[in-house]
Each structure stands twice: as structure tokens, then as C-alpha cells.
Protein backbone atom coordinates (compact mmCIF):
# COMPACT_ATOMS: atom_id res chain seq x y z
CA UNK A 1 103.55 -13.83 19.87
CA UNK A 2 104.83 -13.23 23.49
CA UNK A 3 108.11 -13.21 24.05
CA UNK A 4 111.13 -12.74 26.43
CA UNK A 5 114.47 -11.69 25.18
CA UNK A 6 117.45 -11.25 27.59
CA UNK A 7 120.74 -9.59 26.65
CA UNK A 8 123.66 -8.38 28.27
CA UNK A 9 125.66 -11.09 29.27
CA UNK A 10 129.32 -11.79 28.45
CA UNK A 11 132.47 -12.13 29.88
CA UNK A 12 133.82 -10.51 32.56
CA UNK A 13 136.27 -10.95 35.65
CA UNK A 14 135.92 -11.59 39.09
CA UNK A 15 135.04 -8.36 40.83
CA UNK A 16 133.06 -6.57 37.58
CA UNK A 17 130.27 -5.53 36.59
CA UNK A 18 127.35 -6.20 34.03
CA UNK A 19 123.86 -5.27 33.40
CA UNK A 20 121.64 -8.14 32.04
CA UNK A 21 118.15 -6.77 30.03
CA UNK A 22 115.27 -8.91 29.78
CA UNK A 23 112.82 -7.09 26.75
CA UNK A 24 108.92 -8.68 26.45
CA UNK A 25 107.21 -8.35 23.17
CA UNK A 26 103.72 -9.42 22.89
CA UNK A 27 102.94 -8.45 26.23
CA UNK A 28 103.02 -5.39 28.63
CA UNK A 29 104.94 -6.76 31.90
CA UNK A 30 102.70 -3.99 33.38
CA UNK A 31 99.66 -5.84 32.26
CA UNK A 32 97.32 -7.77 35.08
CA UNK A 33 98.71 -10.76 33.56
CA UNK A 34 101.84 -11.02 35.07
CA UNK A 35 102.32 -10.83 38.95
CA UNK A 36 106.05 -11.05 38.89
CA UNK A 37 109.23 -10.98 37.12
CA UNK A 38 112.56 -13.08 37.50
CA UNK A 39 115.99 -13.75 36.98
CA UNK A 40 117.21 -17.37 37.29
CA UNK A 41 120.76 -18.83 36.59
CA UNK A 42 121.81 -22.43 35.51
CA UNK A 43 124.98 -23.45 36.21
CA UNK A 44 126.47 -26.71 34.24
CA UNK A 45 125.54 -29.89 36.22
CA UNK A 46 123.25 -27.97 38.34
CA UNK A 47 119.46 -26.80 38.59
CA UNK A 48 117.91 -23.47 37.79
CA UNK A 49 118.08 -21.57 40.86
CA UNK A 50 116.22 -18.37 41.60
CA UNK A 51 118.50 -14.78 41.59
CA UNK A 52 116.02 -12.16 42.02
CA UNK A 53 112.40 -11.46 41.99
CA UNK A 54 110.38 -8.02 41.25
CA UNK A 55 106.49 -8.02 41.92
CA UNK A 56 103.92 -6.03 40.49
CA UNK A 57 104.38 -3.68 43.33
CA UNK A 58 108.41 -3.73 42.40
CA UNK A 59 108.42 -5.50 45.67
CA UNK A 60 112.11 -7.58 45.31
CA UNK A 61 113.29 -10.73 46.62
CA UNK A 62 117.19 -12.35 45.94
CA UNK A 63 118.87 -15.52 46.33
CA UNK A 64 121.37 -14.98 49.47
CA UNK A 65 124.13 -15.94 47.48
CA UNK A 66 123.70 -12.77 45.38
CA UNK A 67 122.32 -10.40 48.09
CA UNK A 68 123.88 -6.68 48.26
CA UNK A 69 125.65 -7.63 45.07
CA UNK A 70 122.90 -7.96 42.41
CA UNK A 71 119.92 -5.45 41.69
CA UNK A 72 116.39 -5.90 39.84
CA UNK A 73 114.44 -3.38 38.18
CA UNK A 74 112.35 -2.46 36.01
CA UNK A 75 110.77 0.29 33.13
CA UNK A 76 107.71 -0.41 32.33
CA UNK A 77 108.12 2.34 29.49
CA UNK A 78 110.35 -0.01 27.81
CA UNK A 79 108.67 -2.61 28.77
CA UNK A 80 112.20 -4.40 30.06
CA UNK A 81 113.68 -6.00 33.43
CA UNK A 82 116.79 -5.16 34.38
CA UNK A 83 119.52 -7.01 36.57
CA UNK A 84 122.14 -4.83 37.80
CA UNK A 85 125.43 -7.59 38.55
CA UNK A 86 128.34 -5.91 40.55
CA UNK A 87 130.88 -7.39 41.98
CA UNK A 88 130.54 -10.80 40.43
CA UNK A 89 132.39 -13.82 41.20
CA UNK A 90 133.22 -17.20 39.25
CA UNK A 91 130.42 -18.79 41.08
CA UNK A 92 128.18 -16.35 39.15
CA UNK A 93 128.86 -18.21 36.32
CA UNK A 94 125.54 -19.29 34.11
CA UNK A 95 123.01 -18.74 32.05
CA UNK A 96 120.84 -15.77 33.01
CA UNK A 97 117.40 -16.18 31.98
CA UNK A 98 114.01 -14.20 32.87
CA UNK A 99 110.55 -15.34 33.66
CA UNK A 100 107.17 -13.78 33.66
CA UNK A 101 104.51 -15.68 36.19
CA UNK A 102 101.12 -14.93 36.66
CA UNK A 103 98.48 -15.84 34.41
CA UNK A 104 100.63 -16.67 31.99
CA UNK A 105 104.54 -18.74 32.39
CA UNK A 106 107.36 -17.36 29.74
CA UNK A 107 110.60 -17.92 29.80
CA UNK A 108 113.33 -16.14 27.26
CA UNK A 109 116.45 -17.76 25.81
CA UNK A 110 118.58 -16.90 27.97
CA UNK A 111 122.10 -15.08 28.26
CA UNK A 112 125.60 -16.31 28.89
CA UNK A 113 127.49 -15.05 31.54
CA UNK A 114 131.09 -15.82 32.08
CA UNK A 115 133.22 -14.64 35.02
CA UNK A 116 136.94 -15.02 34.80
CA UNK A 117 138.97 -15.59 37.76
């Protein structure tokens, strides 16, 4: 079975930092099948918005509201995505969840992340 799981999240106050994980089982995220990997946020009462993107070519893309602030990576070793949060604001507040696109669309469970003000 392929699956996504993210972890990481929590609370925290405005101006810290956390490090959300984002593990696949089932399937390499270095494998053909997957062109890129993501990190998207819903907020209560609003849509799932893109953060940050990393290609197969670890090319990276971010929201603008999270530039310079937020980093993706990833090990392919461990088969995870990383998102590296620092300096994080109330308006960061949401569930975290990853994505794998290409040929095939997964998305994991999600993570809670709380920023105090």
C-alpha cells in the first residue's frame, strides 16, 4: 500500500521554529513515478493552498507568503520530504499535508500546526 505520513507539527509561538517530515511507504519518491513533491496548508474556513514544491530535479517553488521563511527538501535515502518552518507566524496556522504528483496523486493525513501569538 502507498502511503504518505507527515509528522512534526505542534505548537509553537510566533517567531519559532519547526521541521515538518513527510515519510512514503509503498513507494520510492525517487521512483519515475512521481515528478514532484509538496507541502500544502488548510487553514479553517479556507482552501488548501500550495507552500512549497520540490521536483525531481529538487528544483523548488514557495507560496510568497512563506518565501525566505520556509525550506523544502528532501533524502531520498529515507525516502522522506522535509519542510524546514522558521520564523513562523499565526497566519501559519494549519494543517500541513504532503502530496506526491506524477503518475500517481497521494496525499498523507496531515499534521497540525499551531502558532501562538
Amino acid at each position: 500500500q502507498v502511503r504518505l505520513v507527515e509528522s512534526g507539527g505542534g505548537l509553537v509561538q510566533t517567531g519559532g521554529s519547526l521541521r515538518l517530515s513527510c515519510t512514503a511507504s509503498g513507494i520510492s519518491i525517487s521512483s519515475s513515478s512521481i515528478i514532484r513533491m509538496g507541502w500544502y496548508r488548510q487553514a479553517p474556513g479556507k482552501q488548501r493552498e500550495s507552500v512549497a514544491i520540490i521536483t525531481s530535479d529538487d528544483s523548488t517553488n514557495y507560496a510568497d507568503t512563506v518565501k525566505g521563511r520556509f525550506t523544502i527538501s528532501r533524502d531520498n535515502a529515507k525516502n522522506t520530504v522535509y519542510l524546514q518552518m522558521n520564523s513562523l507566524k499565526p497566519e501559519d496556522t494549519a494543517v500541513y499535508y504532503c502530496k506526491a504528483d506524477g503518475i500517481i496523486r497521494i496525499w498523507g493525513q496531515g499534521t497540525q500546526v499551531t502558532v501562538s501569538s
